[in-house]
N, C-alpha and C. Protein backbone atom coordinates (compact mmCIF):
# COMPACT_ATOMS: atom_id res chain seq x y z
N UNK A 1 -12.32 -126.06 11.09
CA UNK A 1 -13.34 -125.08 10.71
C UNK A 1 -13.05 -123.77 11.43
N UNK A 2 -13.04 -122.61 11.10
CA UNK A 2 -12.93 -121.45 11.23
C UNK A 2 -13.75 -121.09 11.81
N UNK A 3 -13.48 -119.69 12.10
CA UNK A 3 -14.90 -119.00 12.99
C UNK A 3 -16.06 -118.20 12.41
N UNK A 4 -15.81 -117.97 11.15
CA UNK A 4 -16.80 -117.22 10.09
C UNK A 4 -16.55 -118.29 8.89
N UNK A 5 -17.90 -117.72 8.14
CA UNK A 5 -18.69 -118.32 7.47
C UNK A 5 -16.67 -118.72 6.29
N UNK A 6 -16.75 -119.98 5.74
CA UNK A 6 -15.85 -120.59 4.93
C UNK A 6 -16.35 -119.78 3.69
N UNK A 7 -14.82 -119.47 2.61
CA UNK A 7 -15.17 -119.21 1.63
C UNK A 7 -16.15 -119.99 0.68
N UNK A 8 -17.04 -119.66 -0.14
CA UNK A 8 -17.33 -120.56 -1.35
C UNK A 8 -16.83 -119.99 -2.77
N UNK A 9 -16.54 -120.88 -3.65
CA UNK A 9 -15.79 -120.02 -5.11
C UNK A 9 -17.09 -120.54 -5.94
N UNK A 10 -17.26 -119.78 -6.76
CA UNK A 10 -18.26 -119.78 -8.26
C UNK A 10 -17.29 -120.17 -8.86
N UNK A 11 -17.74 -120.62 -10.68
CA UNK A 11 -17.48 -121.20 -11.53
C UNK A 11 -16.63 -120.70 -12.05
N UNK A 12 -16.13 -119.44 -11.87
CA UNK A 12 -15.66 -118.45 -12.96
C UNK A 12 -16.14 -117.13 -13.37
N UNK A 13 -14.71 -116.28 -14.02
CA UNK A 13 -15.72 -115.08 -14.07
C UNK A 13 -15.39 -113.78 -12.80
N UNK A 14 -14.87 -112.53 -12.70
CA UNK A 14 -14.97 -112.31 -11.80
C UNK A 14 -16.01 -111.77 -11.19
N UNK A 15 -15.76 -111.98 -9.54
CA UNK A 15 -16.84 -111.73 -8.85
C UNK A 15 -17.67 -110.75 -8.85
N UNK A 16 -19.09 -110.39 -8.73
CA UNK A 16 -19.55 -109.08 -8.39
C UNK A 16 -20.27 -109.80 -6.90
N UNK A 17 -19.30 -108.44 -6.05
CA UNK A 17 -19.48 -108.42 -4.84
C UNK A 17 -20.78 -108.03 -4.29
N UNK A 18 -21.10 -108.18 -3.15
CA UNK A 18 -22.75 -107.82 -2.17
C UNK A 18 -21.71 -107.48 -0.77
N UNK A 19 -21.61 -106.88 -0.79
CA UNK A 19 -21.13 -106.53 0.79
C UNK A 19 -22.12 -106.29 2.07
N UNK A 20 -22.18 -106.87 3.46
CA UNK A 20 -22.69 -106.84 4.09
C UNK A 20 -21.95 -105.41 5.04
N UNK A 21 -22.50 -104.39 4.74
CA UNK A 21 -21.86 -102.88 5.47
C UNK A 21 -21.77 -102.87 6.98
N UNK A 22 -23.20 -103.10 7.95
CA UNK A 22 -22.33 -103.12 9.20
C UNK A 22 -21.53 -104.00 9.74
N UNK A 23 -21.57 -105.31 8.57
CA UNK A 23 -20.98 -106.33 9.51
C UNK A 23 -19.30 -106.21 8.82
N UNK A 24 -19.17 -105.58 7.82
CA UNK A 24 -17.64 -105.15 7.66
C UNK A 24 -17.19 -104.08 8.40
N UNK A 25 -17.70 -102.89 8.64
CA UNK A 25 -17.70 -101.93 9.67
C UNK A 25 -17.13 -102.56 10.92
N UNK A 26 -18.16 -103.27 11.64
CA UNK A 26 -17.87 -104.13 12.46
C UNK A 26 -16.58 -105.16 12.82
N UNK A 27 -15.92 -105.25 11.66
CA UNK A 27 -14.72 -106.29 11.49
C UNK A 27 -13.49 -105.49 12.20
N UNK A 28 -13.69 -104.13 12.46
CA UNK A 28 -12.28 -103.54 12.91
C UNK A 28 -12.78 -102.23 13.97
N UNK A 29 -12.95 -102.71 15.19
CA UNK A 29 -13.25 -102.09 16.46
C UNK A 29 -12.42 -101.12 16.87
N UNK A 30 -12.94 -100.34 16.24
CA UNK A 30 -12.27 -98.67 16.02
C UNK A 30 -13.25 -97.60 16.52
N UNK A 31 -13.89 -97.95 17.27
CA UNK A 31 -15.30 -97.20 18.35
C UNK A 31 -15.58 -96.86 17.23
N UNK A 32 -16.28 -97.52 16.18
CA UNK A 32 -17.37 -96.58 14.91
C UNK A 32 -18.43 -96.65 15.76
N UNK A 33 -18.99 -97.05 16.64
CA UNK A 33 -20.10 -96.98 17.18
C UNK A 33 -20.44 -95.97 17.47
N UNK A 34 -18.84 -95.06 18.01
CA UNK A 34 -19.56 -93.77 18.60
C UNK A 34 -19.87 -92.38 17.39
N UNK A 35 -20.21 -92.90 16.37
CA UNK A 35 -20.72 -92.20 15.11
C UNK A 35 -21.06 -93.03 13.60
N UNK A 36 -21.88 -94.29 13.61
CA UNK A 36 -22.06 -94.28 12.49
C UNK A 36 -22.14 -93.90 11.55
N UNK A 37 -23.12 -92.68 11.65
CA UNK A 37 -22.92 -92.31 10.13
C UNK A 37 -21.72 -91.84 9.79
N UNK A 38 -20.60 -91.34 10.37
CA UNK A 38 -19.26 -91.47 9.86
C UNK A 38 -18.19 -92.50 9.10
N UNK A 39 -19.15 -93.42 9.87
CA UNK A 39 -18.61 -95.22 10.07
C UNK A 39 -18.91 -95.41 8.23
N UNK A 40 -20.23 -94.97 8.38
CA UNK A 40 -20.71 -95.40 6.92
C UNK A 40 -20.40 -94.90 5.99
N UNK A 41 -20.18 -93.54 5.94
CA UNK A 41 -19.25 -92.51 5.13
C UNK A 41 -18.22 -92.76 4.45
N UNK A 42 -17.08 -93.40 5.54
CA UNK A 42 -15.69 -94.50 5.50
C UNK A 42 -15.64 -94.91 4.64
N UNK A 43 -16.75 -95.90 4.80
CA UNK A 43 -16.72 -97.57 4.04
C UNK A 43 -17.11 -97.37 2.92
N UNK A 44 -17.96 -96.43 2.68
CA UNK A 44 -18.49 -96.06 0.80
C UNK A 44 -16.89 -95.40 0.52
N UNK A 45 -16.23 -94.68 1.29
CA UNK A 45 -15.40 -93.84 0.28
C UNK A 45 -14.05 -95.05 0.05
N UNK A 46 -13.95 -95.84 1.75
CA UNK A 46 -13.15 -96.71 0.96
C UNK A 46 -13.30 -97.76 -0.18
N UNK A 47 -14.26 -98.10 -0.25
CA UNK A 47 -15.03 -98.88 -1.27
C UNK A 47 -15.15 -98.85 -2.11
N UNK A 48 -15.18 -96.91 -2.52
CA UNK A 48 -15.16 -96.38 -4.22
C UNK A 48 -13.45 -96.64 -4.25
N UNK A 49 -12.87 -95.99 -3.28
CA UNK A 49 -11.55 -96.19 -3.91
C UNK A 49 -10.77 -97.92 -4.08
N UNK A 50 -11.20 -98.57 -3.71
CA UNK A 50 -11.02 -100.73 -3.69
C UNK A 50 -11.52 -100.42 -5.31
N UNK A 51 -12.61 -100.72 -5.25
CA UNK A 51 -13.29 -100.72 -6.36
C UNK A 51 -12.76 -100.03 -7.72
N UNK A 52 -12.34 -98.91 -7.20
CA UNK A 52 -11.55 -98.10 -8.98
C UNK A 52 -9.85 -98.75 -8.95
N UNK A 53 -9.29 -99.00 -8.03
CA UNK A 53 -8.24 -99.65 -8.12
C UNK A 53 -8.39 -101.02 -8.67
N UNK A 54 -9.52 -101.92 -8.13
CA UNK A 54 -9.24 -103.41 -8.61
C UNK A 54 -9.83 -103.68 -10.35
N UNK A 55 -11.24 -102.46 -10.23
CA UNK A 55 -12.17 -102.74 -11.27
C UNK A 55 -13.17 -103.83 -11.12
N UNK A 56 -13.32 -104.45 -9.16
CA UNK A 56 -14.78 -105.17 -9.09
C UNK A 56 -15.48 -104.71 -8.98
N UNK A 57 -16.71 -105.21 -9.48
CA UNK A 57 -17.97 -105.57 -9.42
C UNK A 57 -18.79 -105.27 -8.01
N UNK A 58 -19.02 -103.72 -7.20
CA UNK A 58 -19.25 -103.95 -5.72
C UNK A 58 -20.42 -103.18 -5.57
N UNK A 59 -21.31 -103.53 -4.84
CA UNK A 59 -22.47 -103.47 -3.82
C UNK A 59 -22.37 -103.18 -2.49
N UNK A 60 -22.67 -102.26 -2.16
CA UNK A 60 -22.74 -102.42 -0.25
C UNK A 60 -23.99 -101.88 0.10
N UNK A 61 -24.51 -102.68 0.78
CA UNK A 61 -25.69 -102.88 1.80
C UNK A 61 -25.79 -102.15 3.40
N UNK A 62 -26.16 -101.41 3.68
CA UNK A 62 -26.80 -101.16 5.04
C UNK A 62 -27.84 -100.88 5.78
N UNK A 63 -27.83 -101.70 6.30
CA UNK A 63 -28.75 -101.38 7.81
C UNK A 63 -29.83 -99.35 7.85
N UNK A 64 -28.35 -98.78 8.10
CA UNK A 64 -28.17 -97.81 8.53
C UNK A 64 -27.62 -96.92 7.32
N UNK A 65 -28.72 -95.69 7.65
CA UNK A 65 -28.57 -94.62 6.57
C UNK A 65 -28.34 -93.33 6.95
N UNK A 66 -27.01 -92.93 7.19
CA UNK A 66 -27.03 -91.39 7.06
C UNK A 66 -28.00 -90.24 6.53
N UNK A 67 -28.41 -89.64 7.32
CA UNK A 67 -29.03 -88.58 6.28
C UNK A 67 -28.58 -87.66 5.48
N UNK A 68 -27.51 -87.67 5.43
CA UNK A 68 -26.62 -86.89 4.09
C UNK A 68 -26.49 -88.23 2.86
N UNK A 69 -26.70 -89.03 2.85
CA UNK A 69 -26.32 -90.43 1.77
C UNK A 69 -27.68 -90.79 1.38
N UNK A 70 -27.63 -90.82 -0.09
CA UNK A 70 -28.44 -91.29 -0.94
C UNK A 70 -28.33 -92.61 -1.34
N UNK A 71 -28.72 -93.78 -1.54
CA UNK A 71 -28.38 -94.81 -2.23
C UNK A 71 -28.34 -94.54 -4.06
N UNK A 72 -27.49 -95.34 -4.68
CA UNK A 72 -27.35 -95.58 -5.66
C UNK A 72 -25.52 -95.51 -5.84
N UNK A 73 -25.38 -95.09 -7.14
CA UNK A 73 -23.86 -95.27 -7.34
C UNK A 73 -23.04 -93.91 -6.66
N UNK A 74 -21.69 -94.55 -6.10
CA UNK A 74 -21.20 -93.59 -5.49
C UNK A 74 -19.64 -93.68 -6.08
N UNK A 75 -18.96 -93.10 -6.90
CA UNK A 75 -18.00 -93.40 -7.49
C UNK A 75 -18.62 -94.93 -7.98
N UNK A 76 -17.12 -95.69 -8.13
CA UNK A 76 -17.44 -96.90 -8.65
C UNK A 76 -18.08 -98.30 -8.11
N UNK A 77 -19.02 -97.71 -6.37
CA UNK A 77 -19.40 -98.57 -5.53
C UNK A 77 -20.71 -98.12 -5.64
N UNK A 78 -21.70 -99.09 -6.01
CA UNK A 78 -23.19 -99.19 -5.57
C UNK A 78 -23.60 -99.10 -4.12
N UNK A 79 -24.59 -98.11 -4.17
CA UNK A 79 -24.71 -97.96 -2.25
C UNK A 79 -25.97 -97.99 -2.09
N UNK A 80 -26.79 -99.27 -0.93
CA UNK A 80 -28.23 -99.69 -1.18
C UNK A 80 -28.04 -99.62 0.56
N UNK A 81 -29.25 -99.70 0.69
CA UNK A 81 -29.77 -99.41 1.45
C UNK A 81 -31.34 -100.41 2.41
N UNK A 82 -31.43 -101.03 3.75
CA UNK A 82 -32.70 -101.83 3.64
C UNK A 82 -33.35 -101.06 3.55
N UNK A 83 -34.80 -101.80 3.19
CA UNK A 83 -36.19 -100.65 2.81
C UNK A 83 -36.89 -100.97 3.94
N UNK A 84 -36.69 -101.91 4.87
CA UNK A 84 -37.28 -101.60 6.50
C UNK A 84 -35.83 -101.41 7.60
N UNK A 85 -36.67 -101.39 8.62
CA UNK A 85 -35.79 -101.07 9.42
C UNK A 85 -35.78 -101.98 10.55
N UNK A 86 -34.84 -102.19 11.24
CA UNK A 86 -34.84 -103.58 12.44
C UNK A 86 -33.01 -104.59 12.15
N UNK A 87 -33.49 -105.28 13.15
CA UNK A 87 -32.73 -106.40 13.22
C UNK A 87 -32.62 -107.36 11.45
N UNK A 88 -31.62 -107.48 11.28
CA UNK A 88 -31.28 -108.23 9.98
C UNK A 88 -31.64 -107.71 8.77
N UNK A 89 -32.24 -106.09 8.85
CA UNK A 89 -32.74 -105.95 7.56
C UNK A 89 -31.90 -105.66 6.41
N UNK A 90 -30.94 -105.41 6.43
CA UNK A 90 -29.57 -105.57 5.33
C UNK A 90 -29.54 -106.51 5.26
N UNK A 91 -29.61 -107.84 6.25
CA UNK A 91 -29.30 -109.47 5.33
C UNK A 91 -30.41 -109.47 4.67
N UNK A 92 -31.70 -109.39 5.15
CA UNK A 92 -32.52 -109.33 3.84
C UNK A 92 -32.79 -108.67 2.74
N UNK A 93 -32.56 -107.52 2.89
CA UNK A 93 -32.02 -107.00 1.70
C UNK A 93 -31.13 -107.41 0.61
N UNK A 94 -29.94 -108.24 1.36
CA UNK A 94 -28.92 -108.82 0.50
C UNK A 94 -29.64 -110.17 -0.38
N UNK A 95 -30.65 -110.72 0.84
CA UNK A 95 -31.14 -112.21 0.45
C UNK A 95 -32.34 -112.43 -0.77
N UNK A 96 -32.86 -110.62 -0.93
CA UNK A 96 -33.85 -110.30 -1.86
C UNK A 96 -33.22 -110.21 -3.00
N UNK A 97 -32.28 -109.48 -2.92
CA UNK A 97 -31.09 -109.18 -4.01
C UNK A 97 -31.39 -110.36 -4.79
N UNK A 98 -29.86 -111.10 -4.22
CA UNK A 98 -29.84 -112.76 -4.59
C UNK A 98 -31.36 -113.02 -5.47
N UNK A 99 -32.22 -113.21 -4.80
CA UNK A 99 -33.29 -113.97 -5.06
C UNK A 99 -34.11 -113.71 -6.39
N UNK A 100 -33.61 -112.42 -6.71
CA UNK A 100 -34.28 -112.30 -8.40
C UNK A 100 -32.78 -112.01 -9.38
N UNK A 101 -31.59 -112.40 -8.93
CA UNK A 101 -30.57 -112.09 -9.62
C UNK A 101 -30.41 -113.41 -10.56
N UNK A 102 -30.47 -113.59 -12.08
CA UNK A 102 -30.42 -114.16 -12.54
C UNK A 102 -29.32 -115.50 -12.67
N UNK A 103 -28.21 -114.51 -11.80
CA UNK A 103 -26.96 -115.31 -12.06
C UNK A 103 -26.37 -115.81 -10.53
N UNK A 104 -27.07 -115.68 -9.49
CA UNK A 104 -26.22 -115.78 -8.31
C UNK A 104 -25.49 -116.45 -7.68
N UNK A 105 -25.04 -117.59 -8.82
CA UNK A 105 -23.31 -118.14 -8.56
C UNK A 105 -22.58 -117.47 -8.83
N UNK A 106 -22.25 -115.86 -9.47
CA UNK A 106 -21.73 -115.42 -9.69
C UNK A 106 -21.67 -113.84 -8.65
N UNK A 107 -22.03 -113.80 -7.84
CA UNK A 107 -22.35 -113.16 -6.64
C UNK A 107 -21.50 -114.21 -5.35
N UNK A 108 -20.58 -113.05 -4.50
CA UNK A 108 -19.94 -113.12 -3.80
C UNK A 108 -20.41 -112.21 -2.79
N UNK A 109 -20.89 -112.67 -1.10
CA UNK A 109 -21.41 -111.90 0.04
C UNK A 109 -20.33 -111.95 0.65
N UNK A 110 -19.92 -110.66 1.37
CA UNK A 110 -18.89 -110.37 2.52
C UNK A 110 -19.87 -110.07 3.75
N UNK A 111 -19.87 -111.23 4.33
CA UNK A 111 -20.49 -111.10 5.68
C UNK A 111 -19.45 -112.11 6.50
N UNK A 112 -19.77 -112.59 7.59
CA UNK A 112 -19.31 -113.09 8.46
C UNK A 112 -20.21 -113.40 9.46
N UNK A 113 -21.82 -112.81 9.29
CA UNK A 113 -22.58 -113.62 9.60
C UNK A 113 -23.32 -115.05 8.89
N UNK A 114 -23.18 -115.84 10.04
CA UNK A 114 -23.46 -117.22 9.75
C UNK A 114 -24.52 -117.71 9.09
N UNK A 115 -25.85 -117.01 9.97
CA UNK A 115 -26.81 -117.02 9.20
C UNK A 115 -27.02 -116.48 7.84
N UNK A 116 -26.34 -115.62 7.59
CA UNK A 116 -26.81 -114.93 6.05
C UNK A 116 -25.73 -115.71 5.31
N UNK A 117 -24.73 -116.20 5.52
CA UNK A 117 -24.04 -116.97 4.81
C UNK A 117 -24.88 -118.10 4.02
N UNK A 118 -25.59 -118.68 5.07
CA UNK A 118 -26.49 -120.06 4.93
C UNK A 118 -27.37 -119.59 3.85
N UNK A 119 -27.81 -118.54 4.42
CA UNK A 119 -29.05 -118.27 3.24
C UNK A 119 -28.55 -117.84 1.96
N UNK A 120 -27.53 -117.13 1.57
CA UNK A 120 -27.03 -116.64 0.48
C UNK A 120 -26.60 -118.21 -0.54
N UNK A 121 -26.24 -118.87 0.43
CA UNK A 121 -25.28 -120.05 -0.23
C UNK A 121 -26.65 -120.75 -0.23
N UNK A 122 -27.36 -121.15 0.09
CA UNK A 122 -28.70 -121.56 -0.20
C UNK A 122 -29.24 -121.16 -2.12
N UNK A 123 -29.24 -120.01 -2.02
CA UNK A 123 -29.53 -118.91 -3.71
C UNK A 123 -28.25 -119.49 -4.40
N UNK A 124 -27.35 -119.85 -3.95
CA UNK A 124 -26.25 -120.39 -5.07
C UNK A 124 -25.10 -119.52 -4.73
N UNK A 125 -25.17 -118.31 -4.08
CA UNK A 125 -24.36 -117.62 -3.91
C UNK A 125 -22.96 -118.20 -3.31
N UNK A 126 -21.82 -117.21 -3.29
CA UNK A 126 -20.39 -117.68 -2.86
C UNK A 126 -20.87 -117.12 -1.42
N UNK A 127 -19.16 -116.82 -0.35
CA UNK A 127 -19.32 -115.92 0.69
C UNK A 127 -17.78 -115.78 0.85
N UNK A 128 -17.18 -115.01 1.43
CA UNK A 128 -15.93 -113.98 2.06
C UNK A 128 -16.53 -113.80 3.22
N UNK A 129 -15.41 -113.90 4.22
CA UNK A 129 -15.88 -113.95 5.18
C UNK A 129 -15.28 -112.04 5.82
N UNK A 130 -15.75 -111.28 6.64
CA UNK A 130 -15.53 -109.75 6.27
C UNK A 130 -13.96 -109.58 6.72
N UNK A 131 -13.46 -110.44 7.89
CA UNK A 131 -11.98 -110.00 8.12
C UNK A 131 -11.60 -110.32 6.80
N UNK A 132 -11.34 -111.22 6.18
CA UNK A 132 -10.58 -111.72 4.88
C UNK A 132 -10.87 -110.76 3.62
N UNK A 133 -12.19 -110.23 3.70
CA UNK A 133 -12.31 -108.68 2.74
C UNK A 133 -11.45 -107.32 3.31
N UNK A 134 -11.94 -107.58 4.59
CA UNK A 134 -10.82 -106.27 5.41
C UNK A 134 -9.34 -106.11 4.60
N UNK A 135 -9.00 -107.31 5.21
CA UNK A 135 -7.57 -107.23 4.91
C UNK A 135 -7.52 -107.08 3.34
N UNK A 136 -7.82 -107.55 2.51
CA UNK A 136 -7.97 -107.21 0.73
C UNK A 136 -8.24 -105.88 0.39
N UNK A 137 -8.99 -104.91 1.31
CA UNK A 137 -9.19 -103.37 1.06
C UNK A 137 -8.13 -102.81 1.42
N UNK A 138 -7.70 -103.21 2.95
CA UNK A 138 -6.08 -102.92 3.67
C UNK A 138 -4.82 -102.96 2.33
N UNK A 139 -4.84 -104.17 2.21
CA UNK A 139 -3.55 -104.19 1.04
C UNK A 139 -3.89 -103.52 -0.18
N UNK A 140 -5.20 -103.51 -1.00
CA UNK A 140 -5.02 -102.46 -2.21
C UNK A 140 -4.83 -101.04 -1.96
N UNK A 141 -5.63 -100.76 -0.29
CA UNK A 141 -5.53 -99.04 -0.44
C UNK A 141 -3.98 -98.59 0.22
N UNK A 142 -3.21 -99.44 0.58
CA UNK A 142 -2.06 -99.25 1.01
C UNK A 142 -1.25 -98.28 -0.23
N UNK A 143 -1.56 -99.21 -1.29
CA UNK A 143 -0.84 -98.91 -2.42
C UNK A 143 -1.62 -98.42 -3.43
N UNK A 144 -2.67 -97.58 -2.67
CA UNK A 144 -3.67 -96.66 -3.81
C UNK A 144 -2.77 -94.97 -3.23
N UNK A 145 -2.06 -94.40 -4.16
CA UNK A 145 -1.67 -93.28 -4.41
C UNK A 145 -2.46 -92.12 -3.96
N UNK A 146 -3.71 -92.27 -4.79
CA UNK A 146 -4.82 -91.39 -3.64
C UNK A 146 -5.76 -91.33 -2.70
N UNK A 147 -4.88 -92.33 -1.40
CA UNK A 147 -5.67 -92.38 -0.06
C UNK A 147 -5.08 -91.07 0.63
């Protein structure tokens, strides 16, 4: 057994992603701490560009909101936001998601927290664990022309 949450696969179909934002942030200790909202900036722009290269299905969730960033679509990445503020409120956000999504075997969470794993996979949901998404953004934007 590994140290983050084990993949789960759905039935088929490709995935539409839920990304857990600080906890992918988090996956590559690059002092984002000492500026989030930069941190967060990053991850939407790398995200639009994953996303127009692969053509998935992506969501990202945070905690934490810049005050220059609006939620909704940002290029080809959905950008949400929790509606409280505190400890875990992006997993719940993600876990509300899930919970009225009609289809959520077909929903894939990139977290690597344990607990929200449980709960997602609870709703039916899959999980990616965030190094193993890391590295999948690493190798497409390598060979995205306009990074």
């Amino acid at each position: 057994m590994g140290h983050g949450p084990e993949v789960t696969r759905d039935s088929g179909g490709p995935p539409r992603w839920l990304v857990d934002g600080m906890n992918l942030i988090g996956s590559r200790p690059d002092r984002w701490w000492n500026d989030r909202d930069g941190a967060v900036r990053r991850l939407i722009a790398e995200l639009d560009r994953f996303a127009t290269a692969t053509g998935e299905d992506l969501t990202v969730v945070f905690d934490h909101r810049p005050p220059d960033v609006d939620p909704g679509r940002h290029g080809a990445v959905g950008v949400a936001f929790a509606s409280r503020r505190g400890r875990n409120a992006a997993d719940d956000e993600i876990v509300d998601m899930l919970a009225v999504d009609p289809e959520p075997a077909g929903a894939r969470v990139v977290t690597s927290d344990r607990r929200l794993a449980e709960r997602v996979r609870e709703l039916g949901a899959g999980v990616e664990p965030s190094s193993r998404f890391r590295r999948r953004i690493d190798q497409v934007l390598a060979t995205d022309p306009y990074r």
